[in-house]
N, C-alpha and C. Protein backbone atom coordinates (compact mmCIF):
# COMPACT_ATOMS: atom_id res chain seq x y z
N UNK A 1 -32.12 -85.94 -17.80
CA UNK A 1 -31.91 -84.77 -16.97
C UNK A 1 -30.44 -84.41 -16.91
N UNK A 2 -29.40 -85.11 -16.84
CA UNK A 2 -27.68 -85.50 -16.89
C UNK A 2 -27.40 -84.64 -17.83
N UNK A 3 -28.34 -84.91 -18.84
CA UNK A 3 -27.82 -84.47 -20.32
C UNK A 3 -27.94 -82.77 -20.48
N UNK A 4 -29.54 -82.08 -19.82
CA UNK A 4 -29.85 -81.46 -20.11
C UNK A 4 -28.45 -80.54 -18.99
N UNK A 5 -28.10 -80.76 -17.67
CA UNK A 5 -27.31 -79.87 -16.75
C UNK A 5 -26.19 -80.21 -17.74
N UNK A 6 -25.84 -81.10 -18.26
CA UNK A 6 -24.00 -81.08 -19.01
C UNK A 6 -24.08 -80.14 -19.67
N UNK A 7 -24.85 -79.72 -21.00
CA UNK A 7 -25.50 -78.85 -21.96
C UNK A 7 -25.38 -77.37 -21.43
N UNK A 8 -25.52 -77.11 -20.38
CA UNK A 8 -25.95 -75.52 -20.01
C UNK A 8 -24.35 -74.93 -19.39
N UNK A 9 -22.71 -75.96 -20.17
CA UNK A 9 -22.02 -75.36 -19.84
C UNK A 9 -21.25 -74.78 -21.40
N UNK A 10 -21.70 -75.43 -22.34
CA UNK A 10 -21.70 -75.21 -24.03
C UNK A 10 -21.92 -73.70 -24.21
N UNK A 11 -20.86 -73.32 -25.10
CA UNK A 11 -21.27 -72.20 -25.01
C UNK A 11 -21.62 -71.91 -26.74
N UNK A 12 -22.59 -71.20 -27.24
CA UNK A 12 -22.74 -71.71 -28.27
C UNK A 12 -23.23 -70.04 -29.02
N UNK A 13 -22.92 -69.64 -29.98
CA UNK A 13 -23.40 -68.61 -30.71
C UNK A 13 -24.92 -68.34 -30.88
N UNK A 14 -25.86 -67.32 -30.47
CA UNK A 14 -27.14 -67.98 -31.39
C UNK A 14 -27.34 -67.28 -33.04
N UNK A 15 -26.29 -66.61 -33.61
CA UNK A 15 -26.29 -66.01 -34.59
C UNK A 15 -25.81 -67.07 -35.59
N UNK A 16 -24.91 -68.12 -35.56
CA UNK A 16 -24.18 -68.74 -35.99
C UNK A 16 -25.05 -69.70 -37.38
N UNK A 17 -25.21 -69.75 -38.18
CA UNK A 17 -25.45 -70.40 -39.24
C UNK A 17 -25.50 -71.90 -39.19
N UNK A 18 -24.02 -72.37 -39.32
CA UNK A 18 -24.01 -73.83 -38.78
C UNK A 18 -23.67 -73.43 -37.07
N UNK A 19 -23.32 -75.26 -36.74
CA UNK A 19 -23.48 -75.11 -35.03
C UNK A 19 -21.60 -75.30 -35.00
N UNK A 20 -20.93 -75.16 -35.84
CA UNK A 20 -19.35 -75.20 -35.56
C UNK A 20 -19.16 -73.70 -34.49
N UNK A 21 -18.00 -73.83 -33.70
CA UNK A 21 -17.46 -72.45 -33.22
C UNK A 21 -17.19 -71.93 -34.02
N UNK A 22 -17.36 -70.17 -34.09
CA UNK A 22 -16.83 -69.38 -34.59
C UNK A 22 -15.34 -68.42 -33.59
N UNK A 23 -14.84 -68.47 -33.94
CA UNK A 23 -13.89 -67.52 -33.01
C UNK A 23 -14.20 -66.12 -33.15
N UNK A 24 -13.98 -65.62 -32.10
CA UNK A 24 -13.94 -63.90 -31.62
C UNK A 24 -13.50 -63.13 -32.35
N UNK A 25 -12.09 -63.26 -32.98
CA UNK A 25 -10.84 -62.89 -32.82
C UNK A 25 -11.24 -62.48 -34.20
N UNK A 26 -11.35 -60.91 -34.97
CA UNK A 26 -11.62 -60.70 -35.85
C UNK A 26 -10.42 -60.46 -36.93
N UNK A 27 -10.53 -60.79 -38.30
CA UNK A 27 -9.56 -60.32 -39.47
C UNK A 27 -9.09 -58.62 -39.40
N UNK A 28 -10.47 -58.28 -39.27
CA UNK A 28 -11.10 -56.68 -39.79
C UNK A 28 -11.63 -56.10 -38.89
N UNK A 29 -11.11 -54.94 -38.37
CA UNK A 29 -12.19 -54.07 -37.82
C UNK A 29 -13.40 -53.62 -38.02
N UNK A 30 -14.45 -54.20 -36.95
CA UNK A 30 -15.86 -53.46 -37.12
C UNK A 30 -16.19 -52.40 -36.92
N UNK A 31 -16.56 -51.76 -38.44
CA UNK A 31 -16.87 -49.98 -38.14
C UNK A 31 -18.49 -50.19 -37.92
N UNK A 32 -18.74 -49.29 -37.13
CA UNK A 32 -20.05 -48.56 -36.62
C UNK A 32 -19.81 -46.97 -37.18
N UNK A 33 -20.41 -46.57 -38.19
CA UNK A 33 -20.55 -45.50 -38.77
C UNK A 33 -22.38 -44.76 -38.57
N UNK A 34 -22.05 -43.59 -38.16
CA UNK A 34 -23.32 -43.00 -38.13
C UNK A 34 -23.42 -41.71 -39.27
N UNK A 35 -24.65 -41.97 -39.85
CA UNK A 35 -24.29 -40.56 -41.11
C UNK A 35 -25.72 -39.66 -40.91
N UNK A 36 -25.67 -38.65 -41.36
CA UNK A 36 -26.81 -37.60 -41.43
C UNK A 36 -27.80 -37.88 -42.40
N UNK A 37 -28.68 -38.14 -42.15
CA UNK A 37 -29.94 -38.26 -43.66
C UNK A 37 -30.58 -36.77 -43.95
N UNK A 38 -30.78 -36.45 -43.19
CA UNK A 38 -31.82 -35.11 -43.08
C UNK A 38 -31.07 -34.41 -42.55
N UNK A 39 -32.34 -33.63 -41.52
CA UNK A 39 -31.54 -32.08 -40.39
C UNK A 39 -31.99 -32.86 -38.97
N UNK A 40 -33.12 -33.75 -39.15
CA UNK A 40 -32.74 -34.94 -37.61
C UNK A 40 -32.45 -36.45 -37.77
N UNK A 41 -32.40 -36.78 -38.99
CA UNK A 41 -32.65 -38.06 -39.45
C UNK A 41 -31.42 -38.39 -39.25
N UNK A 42 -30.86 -39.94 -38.71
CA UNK A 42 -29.66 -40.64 -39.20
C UNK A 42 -29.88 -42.00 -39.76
N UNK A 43 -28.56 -42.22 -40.05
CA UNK A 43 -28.73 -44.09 -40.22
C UNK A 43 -27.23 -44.68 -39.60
N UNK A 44 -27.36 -46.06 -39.32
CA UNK A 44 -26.09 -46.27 -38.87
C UNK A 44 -25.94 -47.47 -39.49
N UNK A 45 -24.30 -47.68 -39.72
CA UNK A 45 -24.48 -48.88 -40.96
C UNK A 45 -23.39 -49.47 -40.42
N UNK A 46 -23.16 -51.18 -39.82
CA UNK A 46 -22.26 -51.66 -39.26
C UNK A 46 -21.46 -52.63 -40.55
N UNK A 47 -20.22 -52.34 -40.52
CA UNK A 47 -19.17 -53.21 -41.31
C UNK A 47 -18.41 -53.65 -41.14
N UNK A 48 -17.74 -55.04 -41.80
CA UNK A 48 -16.91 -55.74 -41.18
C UNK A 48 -16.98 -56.81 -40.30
N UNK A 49 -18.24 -57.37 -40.19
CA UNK A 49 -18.55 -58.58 -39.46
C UNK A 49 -18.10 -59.76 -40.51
N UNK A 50 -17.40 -60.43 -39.49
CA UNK A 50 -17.46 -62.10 -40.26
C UNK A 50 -18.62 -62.58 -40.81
N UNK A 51 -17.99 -62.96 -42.31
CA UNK A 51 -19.09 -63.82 -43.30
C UNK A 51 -19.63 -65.05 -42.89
N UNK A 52 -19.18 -65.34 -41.73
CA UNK A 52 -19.67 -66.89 -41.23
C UNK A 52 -21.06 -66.73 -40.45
N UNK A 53 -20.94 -65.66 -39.92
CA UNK A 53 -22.50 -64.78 -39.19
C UNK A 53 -23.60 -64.53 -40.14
N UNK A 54 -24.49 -65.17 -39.51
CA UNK A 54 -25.81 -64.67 -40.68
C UNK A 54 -26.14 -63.59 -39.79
N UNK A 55 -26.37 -62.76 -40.94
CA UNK A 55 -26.67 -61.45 -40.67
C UNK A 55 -27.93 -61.29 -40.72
N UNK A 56 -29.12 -61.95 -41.02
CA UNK A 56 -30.15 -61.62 -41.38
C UNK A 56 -30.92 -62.28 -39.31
N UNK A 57 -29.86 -62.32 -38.83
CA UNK A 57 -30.54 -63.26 -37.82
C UNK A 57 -29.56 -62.09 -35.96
N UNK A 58 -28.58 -61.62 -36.61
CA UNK A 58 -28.43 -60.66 -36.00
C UNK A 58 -29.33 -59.49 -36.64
N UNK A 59 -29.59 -59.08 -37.74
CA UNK A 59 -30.34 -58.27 -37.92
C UNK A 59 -31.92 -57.84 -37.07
N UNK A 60 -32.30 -59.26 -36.74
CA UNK A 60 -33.31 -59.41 -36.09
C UNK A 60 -33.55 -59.14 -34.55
N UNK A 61 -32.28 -59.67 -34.39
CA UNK A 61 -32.00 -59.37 -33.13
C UNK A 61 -31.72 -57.99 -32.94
N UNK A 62 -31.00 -57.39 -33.67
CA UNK A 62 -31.16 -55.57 -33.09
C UNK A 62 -32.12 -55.09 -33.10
N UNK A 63 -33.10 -55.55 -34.22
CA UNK A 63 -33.85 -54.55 -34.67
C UNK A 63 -35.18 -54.92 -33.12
N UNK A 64 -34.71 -56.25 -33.05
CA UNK A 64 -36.11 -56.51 -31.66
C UNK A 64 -35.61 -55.71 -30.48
N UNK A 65 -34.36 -55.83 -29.94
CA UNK A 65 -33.66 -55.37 -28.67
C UNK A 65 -34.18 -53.77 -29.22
N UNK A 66 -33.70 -52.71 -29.87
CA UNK A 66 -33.23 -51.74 -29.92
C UNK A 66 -34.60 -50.61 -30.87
N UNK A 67 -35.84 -51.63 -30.87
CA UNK A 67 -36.87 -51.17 -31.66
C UNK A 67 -36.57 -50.02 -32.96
N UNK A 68 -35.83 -50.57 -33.50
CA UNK A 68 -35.49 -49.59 -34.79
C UNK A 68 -35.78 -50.95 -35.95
N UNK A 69 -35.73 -49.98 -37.19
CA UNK A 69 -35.70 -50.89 -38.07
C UNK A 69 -34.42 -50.54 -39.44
N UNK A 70 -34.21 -51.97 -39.96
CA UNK A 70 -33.00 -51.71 -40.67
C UNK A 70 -33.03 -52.78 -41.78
N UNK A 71 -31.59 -52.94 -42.64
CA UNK A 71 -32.09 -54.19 -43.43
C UNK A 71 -30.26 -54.46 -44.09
N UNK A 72 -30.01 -55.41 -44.37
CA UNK A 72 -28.91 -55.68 -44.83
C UNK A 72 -28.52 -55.35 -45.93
N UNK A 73 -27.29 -54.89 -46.40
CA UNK A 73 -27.01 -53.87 -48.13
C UNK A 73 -25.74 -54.70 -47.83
N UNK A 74 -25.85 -54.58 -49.76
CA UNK A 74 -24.60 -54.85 -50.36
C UNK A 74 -23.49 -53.73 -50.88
N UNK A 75 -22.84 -53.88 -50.47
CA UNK A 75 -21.51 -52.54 -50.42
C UNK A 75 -21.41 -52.37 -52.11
N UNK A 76 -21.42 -51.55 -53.06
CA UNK A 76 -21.60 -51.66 -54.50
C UNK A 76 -19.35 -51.40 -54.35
N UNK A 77 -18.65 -51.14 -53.46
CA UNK A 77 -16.92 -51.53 -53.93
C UNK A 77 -16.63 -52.27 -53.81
N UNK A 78 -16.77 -52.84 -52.78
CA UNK A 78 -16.51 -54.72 -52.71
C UNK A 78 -17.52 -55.60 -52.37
N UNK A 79 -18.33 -55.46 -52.76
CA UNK A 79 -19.74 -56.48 -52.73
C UNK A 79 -19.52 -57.16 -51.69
N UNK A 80 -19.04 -56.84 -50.45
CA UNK A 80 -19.83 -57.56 -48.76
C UNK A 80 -21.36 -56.52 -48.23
N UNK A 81 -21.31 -57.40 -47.56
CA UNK A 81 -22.87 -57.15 -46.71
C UNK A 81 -22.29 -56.41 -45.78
N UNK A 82 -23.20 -55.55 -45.64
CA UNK A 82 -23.05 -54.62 -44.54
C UNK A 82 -24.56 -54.91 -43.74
N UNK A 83 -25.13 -54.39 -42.61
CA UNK A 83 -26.35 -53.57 -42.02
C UNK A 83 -26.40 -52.23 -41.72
N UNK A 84 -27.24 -52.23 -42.29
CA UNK A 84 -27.89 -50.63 -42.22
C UNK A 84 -28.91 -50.48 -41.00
N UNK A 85 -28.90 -49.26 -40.46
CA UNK A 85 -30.15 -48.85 -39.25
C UNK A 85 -30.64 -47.84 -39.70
N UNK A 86 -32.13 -47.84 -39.09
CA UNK A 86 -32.46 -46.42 -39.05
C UNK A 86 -32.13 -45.88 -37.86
N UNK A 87 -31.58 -44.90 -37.35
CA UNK A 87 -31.52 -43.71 -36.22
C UNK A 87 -29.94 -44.03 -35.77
N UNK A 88 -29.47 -43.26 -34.74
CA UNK A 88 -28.00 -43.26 -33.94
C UNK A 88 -28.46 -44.45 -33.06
N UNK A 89 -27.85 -45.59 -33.30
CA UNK A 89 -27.84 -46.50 -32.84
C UNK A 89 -26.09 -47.36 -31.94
N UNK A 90 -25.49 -46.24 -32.08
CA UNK A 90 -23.46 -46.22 -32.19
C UNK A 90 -23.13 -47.05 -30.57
N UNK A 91 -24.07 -46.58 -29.96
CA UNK A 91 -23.54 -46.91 -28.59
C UNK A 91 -24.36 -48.15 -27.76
N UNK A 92 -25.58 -48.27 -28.67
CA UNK A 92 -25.97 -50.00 -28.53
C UNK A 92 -25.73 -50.84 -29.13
N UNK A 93 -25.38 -50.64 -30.23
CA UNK A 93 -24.45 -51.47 -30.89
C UNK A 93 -23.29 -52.29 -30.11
N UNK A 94 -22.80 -51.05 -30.36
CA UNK A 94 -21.28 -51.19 -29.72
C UNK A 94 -21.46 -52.45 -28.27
N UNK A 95 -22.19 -52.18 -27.40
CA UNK A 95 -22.73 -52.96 -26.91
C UNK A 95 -23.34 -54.11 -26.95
N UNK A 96 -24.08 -54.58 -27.66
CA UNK A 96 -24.52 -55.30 -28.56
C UNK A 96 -23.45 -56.42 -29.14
N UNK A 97 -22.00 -55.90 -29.68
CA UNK A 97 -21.32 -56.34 -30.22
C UNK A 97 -20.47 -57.10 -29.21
N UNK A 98 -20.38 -56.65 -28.40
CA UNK A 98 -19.16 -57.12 -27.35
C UNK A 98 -20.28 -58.12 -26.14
N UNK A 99 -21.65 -57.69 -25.85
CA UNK A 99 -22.28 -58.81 -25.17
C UNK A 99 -22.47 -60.41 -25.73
N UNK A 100 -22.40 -60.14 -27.32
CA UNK A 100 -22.77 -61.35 -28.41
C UNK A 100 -21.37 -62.26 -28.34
N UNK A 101 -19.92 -61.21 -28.27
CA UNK A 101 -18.65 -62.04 -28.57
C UNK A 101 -18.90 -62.13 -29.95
N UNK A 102 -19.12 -60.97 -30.57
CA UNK A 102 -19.06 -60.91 -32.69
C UNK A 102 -17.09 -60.29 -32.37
N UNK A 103 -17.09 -59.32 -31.80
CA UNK A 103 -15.49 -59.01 -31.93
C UNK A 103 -15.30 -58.45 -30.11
N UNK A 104 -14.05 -58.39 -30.06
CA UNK A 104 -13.18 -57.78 -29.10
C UNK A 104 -13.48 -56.22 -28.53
N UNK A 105 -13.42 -55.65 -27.93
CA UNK A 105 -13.91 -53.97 -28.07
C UNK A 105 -12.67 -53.75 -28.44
N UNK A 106 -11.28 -53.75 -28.96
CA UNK A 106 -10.13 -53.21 -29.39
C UNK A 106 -10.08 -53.27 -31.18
N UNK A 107 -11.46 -53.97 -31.48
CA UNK A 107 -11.32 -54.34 -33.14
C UNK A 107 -12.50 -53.69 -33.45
N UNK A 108 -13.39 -52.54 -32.60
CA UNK A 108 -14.47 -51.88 -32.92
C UNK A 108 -13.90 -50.89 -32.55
N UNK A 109 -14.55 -49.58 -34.03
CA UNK A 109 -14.27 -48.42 -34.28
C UNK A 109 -15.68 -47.87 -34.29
N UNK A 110 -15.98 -46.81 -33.97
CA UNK A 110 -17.10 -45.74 -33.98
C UNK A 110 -16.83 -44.27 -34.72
N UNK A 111 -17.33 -43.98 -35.98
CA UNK A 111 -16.99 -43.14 -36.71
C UNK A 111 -18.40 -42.43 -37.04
N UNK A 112 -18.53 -41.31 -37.22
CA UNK A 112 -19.47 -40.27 -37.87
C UNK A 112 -19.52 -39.67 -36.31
N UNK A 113 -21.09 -39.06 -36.20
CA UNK A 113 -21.07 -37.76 -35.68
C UNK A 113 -21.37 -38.57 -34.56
């Protein structure tokens, strides 16, 4: 029981791949870009997350919180991973990003319409 109350002061990523800390403190700014598909359609495609984050596990997590669906792409200029969304998703994200501790709100940018 000792063990289990010491435990609940750990603070621990649940995106995290291995169980090492990751720090906050980003290289790169995370863009949140929203673009036009159609005449109502969007997509929103987040970049710039640390490679130490599995993305396929935050992916999951937006797509459950925020009932949209999306899928992870490879950037064809510099071959990082990005996520892709379907719909304007800019301002839960954004949210999203700063409740998780992925970056700082001073290292997230919001670009398109």
């Amino acid at each position: 029981m000792t063990e289990q109350i010491l435990n609940l002061n750990k603070t621990t990523n649940a995106f995290d791949d291995d169980n090492e800390e990751i720090k906050t403190i980003c290289e790169h700014t995370i863009e949140i870009m929203v673009t036009k598909r159609n005449n109502r359609k969007f997509y929103t495609d987040i970049k710039g997350i640390n490679e130490k984050f599995n993305y396929d596990k935050i992916l999951k997590e937006i797509k459950r919180k925020f009932s949209c669906n999306g899928s992870v792409k490879i950037d064809k200029g510099d071959n990082k991973r990005f996520i892709q969304l379907n719909g304007d998703q800019k301002e839960n994200l954004f949210n999203f990003i700063i409740q998780e501790d992925i970056a700082p709100i001073n290292k997230i940018k919001i670009r398109g319409i």
